[in-house]
Protein backbone atom coordinates (compact mmCIF):
# COMPACT_ATOMS: atom_id res chain seq x y z
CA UNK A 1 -14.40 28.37 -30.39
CA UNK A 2 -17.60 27.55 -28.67
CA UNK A 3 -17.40 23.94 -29.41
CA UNK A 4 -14.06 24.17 -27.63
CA UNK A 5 -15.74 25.78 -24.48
CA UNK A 6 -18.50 23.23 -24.84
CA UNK A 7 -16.35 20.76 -24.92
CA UNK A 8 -14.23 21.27 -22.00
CA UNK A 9 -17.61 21.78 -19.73
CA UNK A 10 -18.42 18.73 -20.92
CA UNK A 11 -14.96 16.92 -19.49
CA UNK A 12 -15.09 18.70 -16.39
CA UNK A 13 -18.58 18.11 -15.95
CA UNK A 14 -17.82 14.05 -16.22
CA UNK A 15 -14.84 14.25 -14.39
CA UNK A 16 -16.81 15.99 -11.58
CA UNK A 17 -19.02 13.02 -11.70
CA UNK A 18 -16.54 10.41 -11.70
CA UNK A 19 -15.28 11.65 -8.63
CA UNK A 20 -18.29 11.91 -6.49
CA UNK A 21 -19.27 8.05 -8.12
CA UNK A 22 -15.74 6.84 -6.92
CA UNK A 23 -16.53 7.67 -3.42
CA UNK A 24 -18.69 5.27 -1.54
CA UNK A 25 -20.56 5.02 1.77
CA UNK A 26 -19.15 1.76 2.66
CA UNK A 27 -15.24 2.99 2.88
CA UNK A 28 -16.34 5.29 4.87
CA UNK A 29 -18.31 2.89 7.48
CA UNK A 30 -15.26 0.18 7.12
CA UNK A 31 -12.90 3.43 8.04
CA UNK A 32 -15.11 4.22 10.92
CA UNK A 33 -15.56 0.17 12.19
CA UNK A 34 -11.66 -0.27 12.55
CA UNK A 35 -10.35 1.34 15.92
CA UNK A 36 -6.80 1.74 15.34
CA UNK A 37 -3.84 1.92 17.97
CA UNK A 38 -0.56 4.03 17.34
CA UNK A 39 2.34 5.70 19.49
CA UNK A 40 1.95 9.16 20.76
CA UNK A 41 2.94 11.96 20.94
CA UNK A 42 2.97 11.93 17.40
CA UNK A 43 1.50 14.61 15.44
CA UNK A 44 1.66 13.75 11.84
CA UNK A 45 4.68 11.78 11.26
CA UNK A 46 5.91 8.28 12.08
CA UNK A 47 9.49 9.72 12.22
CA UNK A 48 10.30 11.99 14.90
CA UNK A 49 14.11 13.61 15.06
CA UNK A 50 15.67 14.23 17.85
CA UNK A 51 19.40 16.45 18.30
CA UNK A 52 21.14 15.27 21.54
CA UNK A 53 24.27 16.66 23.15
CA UNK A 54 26.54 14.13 23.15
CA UNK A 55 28.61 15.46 26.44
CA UNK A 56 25.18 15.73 28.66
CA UNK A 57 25.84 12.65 31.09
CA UNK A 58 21.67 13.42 32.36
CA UNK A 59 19.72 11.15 30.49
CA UNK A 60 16.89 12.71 27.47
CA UNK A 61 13.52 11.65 28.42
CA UNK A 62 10.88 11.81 25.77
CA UNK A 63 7.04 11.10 26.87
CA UNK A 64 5.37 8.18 24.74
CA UNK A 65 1.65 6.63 25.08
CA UNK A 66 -0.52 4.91 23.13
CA UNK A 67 -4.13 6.17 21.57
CA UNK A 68 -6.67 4.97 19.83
CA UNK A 69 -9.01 6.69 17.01
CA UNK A 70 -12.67 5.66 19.50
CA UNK A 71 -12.89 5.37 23.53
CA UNK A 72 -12.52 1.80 24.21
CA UNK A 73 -15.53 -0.22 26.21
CA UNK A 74 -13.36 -1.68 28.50
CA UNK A 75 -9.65 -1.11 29.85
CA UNK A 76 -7.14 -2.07 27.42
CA UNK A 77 -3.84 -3.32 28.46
CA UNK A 78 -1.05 -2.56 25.38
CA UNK A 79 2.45 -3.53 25.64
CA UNK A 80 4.95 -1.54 23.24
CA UNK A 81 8.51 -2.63 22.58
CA UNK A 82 11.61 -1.30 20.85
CA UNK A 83 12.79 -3.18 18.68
CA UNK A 84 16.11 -2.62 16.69
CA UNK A 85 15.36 -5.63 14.01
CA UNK A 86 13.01 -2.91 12.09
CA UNK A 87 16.12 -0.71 11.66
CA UNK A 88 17.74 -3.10 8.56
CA UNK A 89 13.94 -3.26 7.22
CA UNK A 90 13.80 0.93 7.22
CA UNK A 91 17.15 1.04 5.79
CA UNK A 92 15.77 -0.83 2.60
CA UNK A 93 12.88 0.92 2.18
CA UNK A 94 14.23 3.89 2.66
CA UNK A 95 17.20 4.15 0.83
CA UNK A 96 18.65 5.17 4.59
CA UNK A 97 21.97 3.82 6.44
CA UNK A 98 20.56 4.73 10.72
CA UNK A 99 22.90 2.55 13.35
CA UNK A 100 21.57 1.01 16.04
CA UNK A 101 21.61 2.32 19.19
CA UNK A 102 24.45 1.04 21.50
CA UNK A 103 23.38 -1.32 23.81
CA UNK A 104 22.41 0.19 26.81
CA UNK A 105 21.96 3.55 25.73
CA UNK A 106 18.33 3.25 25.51
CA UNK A 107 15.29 1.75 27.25
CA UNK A 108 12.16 2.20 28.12
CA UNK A 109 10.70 3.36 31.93
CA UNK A 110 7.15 1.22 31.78
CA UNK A 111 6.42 -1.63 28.81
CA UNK A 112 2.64 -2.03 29.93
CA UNK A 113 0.48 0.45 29.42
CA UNK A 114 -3.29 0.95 29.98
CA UNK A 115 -6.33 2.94 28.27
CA UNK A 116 -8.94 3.19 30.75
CA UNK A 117 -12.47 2.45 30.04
CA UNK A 118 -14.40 5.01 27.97
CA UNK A 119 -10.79 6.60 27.09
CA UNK A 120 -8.53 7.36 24.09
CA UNK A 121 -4.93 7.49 25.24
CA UNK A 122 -2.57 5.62 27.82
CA UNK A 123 -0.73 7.08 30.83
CA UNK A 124 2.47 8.27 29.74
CA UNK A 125 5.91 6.27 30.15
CA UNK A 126 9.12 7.48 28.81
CA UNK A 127 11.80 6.51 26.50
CA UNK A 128 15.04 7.16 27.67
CA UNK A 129 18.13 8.09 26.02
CA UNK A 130 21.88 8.52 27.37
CA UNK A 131 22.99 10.57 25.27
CA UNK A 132 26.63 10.62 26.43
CA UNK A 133 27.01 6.66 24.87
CA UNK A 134 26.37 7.60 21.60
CA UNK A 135 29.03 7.86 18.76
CA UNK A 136 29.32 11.45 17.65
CA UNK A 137 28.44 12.52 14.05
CA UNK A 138 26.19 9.26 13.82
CA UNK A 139 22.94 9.01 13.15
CA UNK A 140 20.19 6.22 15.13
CA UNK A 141 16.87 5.16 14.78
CA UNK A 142 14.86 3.45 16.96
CA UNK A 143 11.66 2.09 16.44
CA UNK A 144 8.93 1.92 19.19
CA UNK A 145 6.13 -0.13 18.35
CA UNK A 146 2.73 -1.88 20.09
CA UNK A 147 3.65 -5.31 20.58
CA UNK A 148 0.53 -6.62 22.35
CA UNK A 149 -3.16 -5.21 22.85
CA UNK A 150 -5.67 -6.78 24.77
CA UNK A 151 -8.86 -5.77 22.87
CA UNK A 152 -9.73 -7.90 20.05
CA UNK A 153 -11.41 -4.57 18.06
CA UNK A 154 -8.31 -2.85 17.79
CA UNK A 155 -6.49 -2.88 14.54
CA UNK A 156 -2.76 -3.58 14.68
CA UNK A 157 -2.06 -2.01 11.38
CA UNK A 158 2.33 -1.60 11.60
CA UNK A 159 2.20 1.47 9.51
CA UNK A 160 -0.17 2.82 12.59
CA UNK A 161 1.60 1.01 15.48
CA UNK A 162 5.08 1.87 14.89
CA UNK A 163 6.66 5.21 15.65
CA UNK A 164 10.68 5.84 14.29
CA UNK A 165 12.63 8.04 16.44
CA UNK A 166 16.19 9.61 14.88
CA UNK A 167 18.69 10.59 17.47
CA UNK A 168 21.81 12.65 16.54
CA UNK A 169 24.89 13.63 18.54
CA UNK A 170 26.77 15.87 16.40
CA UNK A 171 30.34 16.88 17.16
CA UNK A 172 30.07 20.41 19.65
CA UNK A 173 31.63 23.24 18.56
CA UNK A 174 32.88 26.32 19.69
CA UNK A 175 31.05 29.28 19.14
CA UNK A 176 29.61 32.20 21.27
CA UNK A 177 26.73 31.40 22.57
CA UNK A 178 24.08 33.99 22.32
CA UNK A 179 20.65 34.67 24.56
C-alpha cells in the first residue's frame, strides 16, 4: 500500500514539474511585444447575437470601435469593413447555414476610425441594421472586421480583428404582453 502512495507522489510530483518546465519566459515577452487590434464592444466572444423585430421600420444601432491590448505612441488611423465573403468561410467551419444580409439592410455610419495618441480604444461609430428588410424566421451574420491600420506594431491577427454579429427576425406572435 505504501509503495502505491509513494508512487503516486512520485507522478504528481513530476507532473508538477513538467508543467512549471513547459512554461517559459520568452512566450510570455513575445505575448507582451505583439499589440493586437480587435472590434469592440466585445466582451469575450467573437460572435455576438442579436433578436430584432422584424415590423420596427426605426433602424437598430449597435456601437462598434476598435482597441488595442497597449496605448499606442502615436494616433492610429484603422479602417474596418463588413464584409459578407467571410459568411460562406464561417459556414464551413462551422458546420452553420447564416444568409447574408439583404442588400441594403445594413451599413456602417463611419469606416475610419482613430485611437488617439497614448490611447487604447477608437471613438465609437455604429452599425446599422433595418430591421424591417429582413426575411422573417431567418437567421444572418455579418462579419465586421479591421481592414486597414496605420501602425506598423499592430498585429492583424483575423481571429482578433474580426467580430461576427447574428441577427434574427423571428415571426411575432400574439401573446399578452406583461410589465
Amino acid at each position: 500500500m505504501k509503495k502505491i502512495i509513494y508512487f503516486k507522489y512520485l507522478f504528481c510530483t513530476i507532473a508538477l514539474f513538467s508543467l512549471l518546465a513547459g512554461c517559459s519566459e520568452n512566450e510570455d515577452k513575445d505575448m507582451a511585444s505583439s499589440n493586437g487590434i480587435f472590434i469592440v464592444p466585445s466582451g469575450k466572444e467573437a460572435v455576438e447575437s442579436k433578436v430584432l423585430l422584424s415590423f420596427v421600420t426605426t433602424p437598430y444601432k449597435f456601437p462598434v470601435a476598435v482597441a488595442v491590448i497597449d496605448p499606442v505612441a502615436a494616433n492610429t488611423d484603422v479602417t474596418i469593413a463588413l464584409d459578407n465573403n467571410l459568411v460562406a468561410a464561417y459556414n464551413t467551419l462551422h458546420n452553420t447555414t447564416y444568409s447574408v444580409l439583404p442588400v441594403g439592410s445594413y451599413s456602417l455610419e463611419a469606416t475610419n476610425l482613430t485611437i488617439p495618441m497614448d490611447g487604447i480604444a477608437s471613438q465609437q461609430t455604429n452599425l446599422v441594421i433595418k430591421a424591417n428588410l429582413l426575411k422573417l424566421d431567418t437567421d444572418y451574420l455579418l462579419p465586421v472586421q479591421v481592414a486597414t491600420v496605420s501602425a506598423t506594431d499592430i498585429t492583424l491577427d483575423p481571429v482578433m480583428t474580426t467580430k461576427y454579429y447574428i441577427f434574427m427576425a423571428p415571426t411575432p406572435t400574439k401573446g399578452v404582453l406583461s410589465v
